[in-house]
Protein backbone atom coordinates (compact mmCIF):
# COMPACT_ATOMS: atom_id res chain seq x y z
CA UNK A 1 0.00 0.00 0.00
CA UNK A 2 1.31 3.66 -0.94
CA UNK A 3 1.10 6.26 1.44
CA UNK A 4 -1.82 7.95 -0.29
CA UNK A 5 -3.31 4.90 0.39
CA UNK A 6 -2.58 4.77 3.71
CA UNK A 7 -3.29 8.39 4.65
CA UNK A 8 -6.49 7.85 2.67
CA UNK A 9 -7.59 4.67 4.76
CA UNK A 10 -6.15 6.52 8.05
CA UNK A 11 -8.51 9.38 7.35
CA UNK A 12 -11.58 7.56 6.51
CA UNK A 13 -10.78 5.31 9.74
CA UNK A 14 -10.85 8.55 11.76
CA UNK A 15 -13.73 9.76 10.23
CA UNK A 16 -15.84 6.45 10.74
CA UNK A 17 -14.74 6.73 14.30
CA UNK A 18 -16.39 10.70 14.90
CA UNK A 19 -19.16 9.18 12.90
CA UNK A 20 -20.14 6.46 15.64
CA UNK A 21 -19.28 8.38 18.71
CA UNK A 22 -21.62 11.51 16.74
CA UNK A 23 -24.61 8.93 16.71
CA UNK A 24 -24.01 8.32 20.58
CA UNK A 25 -23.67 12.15 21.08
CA UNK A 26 -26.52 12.72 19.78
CA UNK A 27 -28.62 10.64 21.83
CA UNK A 28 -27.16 12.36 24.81
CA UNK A 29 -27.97 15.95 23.34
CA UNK A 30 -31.93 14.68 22.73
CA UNK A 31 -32.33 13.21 26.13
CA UNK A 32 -30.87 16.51 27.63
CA UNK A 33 -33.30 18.49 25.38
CA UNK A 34 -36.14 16.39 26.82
CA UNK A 35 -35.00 17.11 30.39
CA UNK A 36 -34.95 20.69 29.43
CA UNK A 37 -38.16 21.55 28.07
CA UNK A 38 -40.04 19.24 30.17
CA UNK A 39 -38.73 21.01 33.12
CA UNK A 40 -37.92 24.75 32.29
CA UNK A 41 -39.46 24.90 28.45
CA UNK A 42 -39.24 29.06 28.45
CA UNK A 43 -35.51 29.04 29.17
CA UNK A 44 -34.48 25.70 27.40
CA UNK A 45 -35.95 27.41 23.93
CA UNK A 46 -34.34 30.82 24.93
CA UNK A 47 -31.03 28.65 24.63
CA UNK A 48 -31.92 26.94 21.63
CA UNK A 49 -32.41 30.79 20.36
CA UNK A 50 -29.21 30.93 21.09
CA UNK A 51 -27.49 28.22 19.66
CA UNK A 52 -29.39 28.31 16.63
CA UNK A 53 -28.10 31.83 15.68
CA UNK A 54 -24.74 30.77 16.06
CA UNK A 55 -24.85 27.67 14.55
CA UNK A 56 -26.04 30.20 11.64
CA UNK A 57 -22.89 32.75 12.30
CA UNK A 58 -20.65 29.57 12.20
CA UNK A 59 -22.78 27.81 8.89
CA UNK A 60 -21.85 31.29 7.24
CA UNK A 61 -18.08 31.58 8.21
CA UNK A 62 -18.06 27.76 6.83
CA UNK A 63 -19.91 29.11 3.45
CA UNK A 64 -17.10 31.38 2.83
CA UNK A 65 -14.31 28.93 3.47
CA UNK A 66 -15.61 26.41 1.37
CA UNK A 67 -15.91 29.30 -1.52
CA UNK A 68 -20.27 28.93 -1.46
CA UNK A 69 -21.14 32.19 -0.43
């Protein structure tokens, strides 16, 4: 095996790996989203307010780096 190969089956390897502990992440994020809004549902969706507009300021910033702006 080269080593394009090999960076190439290094990189997919780590990206497999984010991709499984991502789908065990998110699990945690729903059932902490649960807990939030069925105990304080006005301030849980004030900081969902919250992190939505940043995950738009950070969506943008990623728009111009991939040249799609």
């Amino acid at each position: 095996m080269d080593k394009m190969q090999k960076d190439t089956a290094y990189y997919m390897d780590l990206i497999d790996q984010i991709e499984a502990i991502r789908g065990k992440n998110n699990k945690n994020w729903m059932d902490l989203l649960r807990l939030a809004f069925k105990h304080a549902p006005a301030e849980a969706g004030a900081i969902m307010a919250e992190i939505y507009q940043m995950d738009g300021d950070i969506s943008s910033l990623a728009r111009k780096l991939s040249g799609k702006e």
